[in-house]
C-alpha atoms as a PDB file:
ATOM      1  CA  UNK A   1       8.342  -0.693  -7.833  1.00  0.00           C
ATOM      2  CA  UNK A   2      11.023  -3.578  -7.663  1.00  0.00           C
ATOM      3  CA  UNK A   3      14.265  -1.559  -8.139  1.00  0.00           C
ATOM      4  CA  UNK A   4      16.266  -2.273 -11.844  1.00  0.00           C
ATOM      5  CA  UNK A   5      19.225  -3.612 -10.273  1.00  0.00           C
ATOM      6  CA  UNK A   6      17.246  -6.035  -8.134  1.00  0.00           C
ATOM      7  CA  UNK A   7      15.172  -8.656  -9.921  1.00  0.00           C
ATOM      8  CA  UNK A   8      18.358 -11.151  -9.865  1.00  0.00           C
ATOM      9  CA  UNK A   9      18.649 -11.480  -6.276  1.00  0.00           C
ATOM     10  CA  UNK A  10      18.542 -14.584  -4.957  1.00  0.00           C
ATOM     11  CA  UNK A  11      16.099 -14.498  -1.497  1.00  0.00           C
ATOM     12  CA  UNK A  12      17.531 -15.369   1.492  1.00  0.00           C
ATOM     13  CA  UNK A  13      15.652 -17.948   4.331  1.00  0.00           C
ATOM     14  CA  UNK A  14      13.971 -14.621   5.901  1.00  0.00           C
ATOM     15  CA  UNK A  15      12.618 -13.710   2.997  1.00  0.00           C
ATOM     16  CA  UNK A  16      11.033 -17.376   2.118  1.00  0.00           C
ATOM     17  CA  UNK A  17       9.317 -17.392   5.561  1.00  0.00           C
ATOM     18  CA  UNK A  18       5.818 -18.155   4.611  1.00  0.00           C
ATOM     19  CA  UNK A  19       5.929 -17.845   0.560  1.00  0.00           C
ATOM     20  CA  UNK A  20       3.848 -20.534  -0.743  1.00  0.00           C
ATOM     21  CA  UNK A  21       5.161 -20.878  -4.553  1.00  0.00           C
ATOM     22  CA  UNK A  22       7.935 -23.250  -4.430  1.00  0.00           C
ATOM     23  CA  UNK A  23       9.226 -22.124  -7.532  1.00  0.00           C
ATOM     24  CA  UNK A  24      10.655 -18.416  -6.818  1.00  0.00           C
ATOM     25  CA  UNK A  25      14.096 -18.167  -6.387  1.00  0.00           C
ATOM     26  CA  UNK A  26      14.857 -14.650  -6.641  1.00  0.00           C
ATOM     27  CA  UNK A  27      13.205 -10.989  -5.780  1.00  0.00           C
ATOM     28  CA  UNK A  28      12.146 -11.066  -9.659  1.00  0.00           C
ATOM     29  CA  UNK A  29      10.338 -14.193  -9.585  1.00  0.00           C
ATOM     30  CA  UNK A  30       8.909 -12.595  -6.392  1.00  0.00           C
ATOM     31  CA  UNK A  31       8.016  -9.235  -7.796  1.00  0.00           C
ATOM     32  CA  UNK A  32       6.309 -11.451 -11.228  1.00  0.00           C
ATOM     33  CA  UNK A  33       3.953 -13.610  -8.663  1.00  0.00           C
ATOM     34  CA  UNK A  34       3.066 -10.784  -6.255  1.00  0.00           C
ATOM     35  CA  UNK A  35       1.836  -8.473  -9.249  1.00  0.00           C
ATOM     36  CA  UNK A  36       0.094 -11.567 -11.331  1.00  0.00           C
ATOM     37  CA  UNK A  37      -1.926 -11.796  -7.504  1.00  0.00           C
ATOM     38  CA  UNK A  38      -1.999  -7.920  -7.516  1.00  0.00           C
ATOM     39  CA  UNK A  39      -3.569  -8.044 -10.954  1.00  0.00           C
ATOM     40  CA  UNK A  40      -5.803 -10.351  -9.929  1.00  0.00           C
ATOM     41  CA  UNK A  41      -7.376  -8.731  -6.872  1.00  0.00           C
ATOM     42  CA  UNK A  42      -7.641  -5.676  -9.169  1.00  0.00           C
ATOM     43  CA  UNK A  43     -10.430  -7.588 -11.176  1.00  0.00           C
ATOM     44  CA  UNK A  44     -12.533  -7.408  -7.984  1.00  0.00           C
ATOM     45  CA  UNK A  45     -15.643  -5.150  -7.561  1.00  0.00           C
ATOM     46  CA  UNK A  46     -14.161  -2.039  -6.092  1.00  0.00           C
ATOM     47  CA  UNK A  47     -15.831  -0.885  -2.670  1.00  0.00           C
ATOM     48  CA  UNK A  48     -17.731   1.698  -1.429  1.00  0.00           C
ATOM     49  CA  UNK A  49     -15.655   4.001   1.364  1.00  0.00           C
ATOM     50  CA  UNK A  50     -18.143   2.846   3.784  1.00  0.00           C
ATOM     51  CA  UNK A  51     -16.870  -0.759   2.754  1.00  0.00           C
ATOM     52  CA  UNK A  52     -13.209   0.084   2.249  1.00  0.00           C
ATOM     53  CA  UNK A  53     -12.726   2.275   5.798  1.00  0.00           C
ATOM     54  CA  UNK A  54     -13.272  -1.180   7.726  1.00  0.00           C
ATOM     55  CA  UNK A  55     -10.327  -2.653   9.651  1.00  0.00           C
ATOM     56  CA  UNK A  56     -11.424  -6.184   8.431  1.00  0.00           C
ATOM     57  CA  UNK A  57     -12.086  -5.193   4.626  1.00  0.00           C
ATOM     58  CA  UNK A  58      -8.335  -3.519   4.629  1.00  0.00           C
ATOM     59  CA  UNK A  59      -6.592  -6.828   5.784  1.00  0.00           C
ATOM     60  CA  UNK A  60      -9.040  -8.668   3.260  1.00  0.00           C
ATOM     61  CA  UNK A  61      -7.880  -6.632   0.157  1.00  0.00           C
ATOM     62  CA  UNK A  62      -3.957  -7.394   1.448  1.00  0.00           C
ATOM     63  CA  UNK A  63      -5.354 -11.355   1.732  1.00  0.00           C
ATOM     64  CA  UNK A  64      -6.839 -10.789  -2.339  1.00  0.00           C
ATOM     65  CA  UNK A  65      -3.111  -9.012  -3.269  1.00  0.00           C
ATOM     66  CA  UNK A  66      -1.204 -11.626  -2.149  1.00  0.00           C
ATOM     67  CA  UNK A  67      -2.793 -14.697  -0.735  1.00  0.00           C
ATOM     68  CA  UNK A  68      -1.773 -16.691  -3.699  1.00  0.00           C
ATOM     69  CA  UNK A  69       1.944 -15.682  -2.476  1.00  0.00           C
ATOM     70  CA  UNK A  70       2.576 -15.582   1.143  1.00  0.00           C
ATOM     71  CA  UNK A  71       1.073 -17.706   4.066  1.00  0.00           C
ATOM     72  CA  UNK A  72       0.428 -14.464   6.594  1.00  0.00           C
ATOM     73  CA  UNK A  73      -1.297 -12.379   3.375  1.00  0.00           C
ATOM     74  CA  UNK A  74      -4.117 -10.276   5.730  1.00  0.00           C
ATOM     75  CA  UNK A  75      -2.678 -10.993   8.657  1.00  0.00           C
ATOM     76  CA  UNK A  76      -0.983  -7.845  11.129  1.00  0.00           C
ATOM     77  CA  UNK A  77       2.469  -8.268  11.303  1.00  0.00           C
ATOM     78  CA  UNK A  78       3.955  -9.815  14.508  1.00  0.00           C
ATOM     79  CA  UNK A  79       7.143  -8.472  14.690  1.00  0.00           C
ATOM     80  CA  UNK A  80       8.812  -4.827  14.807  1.00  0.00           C
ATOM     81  CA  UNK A  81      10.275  -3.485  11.799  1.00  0.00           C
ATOM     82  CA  UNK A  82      12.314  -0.561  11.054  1.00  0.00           C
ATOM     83  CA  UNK A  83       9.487   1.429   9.838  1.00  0.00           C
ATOM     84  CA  UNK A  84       5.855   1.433  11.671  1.00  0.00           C
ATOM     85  CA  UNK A  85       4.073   1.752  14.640  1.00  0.00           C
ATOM     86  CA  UNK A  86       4.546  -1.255  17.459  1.00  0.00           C
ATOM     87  CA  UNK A  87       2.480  -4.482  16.358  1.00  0.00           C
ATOM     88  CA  UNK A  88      -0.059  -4.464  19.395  1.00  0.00           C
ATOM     89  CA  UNK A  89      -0.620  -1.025  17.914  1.00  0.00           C
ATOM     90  CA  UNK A  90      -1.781  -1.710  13.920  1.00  0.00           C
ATOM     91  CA  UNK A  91      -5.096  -3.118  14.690  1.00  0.00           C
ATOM     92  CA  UNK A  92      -5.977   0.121  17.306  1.00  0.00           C
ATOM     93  CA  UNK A  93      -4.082   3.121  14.633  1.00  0.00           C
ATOM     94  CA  UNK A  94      -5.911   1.463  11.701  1.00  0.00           C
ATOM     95  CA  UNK A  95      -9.310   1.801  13.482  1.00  0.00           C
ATOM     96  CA  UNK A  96      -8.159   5.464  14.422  1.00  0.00           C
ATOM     97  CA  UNK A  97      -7.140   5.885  10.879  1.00  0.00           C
ATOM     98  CA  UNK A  98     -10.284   4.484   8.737  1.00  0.00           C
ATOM     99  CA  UNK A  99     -12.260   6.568  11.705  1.00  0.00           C
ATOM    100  CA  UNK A 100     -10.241   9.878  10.971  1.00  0.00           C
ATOM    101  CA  UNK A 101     -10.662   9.396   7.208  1.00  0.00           C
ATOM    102  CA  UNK A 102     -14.435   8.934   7.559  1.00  0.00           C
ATOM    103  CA  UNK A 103     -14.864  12.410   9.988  1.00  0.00           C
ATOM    104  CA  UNK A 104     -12.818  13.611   7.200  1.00  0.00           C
ATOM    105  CA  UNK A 105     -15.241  12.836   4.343  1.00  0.00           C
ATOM    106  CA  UNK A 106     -18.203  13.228   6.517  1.00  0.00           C
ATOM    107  CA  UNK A 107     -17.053  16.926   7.106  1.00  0.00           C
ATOM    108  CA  UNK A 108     -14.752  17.996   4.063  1.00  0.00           C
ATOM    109  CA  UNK A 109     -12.322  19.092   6.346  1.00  0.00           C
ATOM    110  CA  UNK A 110      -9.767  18.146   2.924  1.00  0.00           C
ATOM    111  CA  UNK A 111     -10.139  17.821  -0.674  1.00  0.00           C
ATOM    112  CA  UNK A 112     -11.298  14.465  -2.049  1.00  0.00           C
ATOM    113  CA  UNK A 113      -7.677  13.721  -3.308  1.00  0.00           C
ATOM    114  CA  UNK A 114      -5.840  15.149  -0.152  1.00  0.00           C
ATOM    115  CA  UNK A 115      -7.971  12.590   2.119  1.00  0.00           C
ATOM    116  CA  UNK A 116      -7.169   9.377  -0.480  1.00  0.00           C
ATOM    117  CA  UNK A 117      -3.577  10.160  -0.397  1.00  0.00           C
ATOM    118  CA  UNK A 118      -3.258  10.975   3.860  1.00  0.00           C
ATOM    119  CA  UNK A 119      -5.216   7.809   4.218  1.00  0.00           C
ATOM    120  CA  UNK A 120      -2.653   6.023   1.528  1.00  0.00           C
ATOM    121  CA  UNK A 121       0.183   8.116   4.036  1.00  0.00           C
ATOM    122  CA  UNK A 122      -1.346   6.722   6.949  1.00  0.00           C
ATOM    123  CA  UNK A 123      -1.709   2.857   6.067  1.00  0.00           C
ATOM    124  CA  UNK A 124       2.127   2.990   5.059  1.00  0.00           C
ATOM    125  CA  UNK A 125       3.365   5.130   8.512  1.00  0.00           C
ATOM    126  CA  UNK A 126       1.313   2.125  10.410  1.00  0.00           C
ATOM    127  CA  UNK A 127       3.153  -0.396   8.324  1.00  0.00           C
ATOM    128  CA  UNK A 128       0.499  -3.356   9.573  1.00  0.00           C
ATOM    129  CA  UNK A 129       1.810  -6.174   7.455  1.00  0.00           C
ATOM    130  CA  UNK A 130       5.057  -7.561   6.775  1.00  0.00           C
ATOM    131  CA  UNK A 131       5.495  -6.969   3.049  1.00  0.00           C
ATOM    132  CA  UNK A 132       3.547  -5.024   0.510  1.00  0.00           C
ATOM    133  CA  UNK A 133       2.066  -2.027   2.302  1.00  0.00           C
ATOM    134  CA  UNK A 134       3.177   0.353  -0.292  1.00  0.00           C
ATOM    135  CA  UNK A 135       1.255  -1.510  -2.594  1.00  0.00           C
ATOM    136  CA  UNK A 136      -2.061  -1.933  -0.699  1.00  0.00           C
ATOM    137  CA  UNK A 137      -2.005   1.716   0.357  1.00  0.00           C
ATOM    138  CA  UNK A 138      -1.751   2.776  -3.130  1.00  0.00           C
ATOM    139  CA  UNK A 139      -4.577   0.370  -4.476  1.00  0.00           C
ATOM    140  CA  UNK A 140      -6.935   1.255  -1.459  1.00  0.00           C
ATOM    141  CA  UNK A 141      -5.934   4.944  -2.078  1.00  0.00           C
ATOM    142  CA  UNK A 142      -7.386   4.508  -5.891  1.00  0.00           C
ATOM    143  CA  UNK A 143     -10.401   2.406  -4.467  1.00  0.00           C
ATOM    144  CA  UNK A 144     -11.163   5.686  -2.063  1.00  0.00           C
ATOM    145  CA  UNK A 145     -10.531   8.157  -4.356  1.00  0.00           C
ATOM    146  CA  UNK A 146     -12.853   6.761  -7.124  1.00  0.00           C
ATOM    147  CA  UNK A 147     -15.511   6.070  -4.573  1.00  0.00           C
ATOM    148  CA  UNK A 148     -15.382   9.824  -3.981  1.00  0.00           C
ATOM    149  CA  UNK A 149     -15.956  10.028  -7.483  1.00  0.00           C
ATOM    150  CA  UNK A 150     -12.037  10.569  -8.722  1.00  0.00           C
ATOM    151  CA  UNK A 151     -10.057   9.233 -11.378  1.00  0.00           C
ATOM    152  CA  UNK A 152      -7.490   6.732  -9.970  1.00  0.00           C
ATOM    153  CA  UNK A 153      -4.256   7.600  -9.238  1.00  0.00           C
ATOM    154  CA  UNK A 154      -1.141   7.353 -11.622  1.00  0.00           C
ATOM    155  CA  UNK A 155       1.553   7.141  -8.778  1.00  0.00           C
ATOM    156  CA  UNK A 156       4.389   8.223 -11.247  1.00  0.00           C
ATOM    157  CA  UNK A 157       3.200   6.247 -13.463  1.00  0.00           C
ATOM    158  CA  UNK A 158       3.209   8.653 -16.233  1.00  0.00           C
ATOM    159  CA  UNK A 159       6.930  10.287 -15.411  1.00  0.00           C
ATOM    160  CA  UNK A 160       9.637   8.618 -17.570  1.00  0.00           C
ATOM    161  CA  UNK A 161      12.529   8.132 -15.247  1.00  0.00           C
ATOM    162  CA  UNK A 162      13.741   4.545 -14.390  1.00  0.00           C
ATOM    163  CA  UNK A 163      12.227   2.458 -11.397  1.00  0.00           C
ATOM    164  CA  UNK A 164      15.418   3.306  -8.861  1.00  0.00           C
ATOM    165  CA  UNK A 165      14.814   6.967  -9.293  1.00  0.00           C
ATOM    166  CA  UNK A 166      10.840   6.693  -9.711  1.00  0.00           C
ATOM    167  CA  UNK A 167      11.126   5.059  -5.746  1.00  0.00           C
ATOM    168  CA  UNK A 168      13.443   7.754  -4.972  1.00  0.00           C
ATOM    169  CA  UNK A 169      10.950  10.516  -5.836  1.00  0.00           C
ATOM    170  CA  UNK A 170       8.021   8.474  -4.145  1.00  0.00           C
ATOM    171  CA  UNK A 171       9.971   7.695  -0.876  1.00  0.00           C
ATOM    172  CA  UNK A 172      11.167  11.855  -0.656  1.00  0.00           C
ATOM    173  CA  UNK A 173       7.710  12.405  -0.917  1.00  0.00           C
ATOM    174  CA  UNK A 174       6.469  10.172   1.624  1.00  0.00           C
ATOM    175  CA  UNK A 175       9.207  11.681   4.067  1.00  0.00           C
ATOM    176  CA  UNK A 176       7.645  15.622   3.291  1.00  0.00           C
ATOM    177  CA  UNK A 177       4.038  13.631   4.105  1.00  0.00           C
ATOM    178  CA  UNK A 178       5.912  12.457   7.540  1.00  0.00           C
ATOM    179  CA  UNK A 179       6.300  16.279   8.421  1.00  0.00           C
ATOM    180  CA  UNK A 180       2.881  17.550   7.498  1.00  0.00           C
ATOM    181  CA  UNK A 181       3.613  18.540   3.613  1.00  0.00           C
ATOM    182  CA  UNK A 182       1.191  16.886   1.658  1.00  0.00           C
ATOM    183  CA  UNK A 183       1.367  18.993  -2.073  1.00  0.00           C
ATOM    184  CA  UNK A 184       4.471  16.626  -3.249  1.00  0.00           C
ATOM    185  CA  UNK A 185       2.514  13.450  -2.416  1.00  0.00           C
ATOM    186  CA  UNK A 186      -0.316  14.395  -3.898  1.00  0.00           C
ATOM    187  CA  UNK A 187       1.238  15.340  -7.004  1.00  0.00           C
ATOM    188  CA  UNK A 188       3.388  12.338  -7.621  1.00  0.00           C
ATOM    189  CA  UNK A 189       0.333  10.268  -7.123  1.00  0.00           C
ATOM    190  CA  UNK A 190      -1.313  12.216  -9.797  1.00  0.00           C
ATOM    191  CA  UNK A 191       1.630  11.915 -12.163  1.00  0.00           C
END
């Protein structure tokens, strides 16, 4: 979800740390290569959840999204960010995490499309990698909830309001997620 008024930005040296292409020049050429890698990695075999809730298998699927685009693809961020748990914490919460989701299965304690999207929740409140967790929590999101025998998610993609506001709507509902209300989420990602 690149916002409409950003494609034209030009990146700055922080944001070419580790971007292989030599070509991109702006967050739109960005956006184009990450999703043409995105696209790519979508052509893959989609996993089991015994494969999927794996520490290793989630930082291989990141590697698949966007290996063709950044050097540290699959690798736990180093570095604090505004937004995520402390990076000697990732690999620990994602094992907690993947472990929760499987009791979770295992027991029912939540409907199959409640556990994809706190498991989507939780990969994005760790934050592990430096760029693109939205995007590999959603995918690995639709890669649990069809191996629980659901239809993929739509994550707004069926709403017809413009990318700035579409962000909007998924970021609000990510904050109501943050304080235990999970109805919102769930219904933007089936929207």
């Amino acid at each position: 979800m690149l916002p409409d008024s950003d494609g034209h930005t030009a990146l700055d040296e922080d944001d070419r740390l580790g971007l292989r292409p030599t070509y991109i020049a702006t967050r739109g050429d960005l956006f184009e290569a990450e999703q043409r890698n995105i696209v790519k990695a979508r052509l893959r075999r989609p996993p089991s959840a015994q494969e999927l809730l794996d520490d290793w298998y989630l930082r291989r699927l990141h590697r698949a999204m966007f290996g063709d685009v950044w050097e540290w693809a699959g690798q736990y961020r180093q570095r604090e960010t505004n937004i995520g748990v402390d990076p000697g914490q990732i690999a620990a919460d994602v094992r907690k995490l993947v472990g929760d989701v499987r009791a979770w299965i295992e027991y029912g304690t939540y409907p199959p499309d409640e556990i994809a999207v706190r498991f989507h929740h939780g990969l994005v409140a760790i934050h592990p990698f430096r760029n693109g967790n939205g995007r590999h929590s959603r995918i690995a999101a639709d890669y649990l909830i069809v191996a629980l025998d659901g239809a993929r998610f739509g994550w707004g993609g069926q709403l017809t309001t413009g990318t700035d506001e579409l962000r909007a709507t998924y970021l609000q509902a990510l904050r109501q997620a943050d304080d235990g209300d999970f109805d919102v989420l769930i219904a933007f990602a089936r929207s």
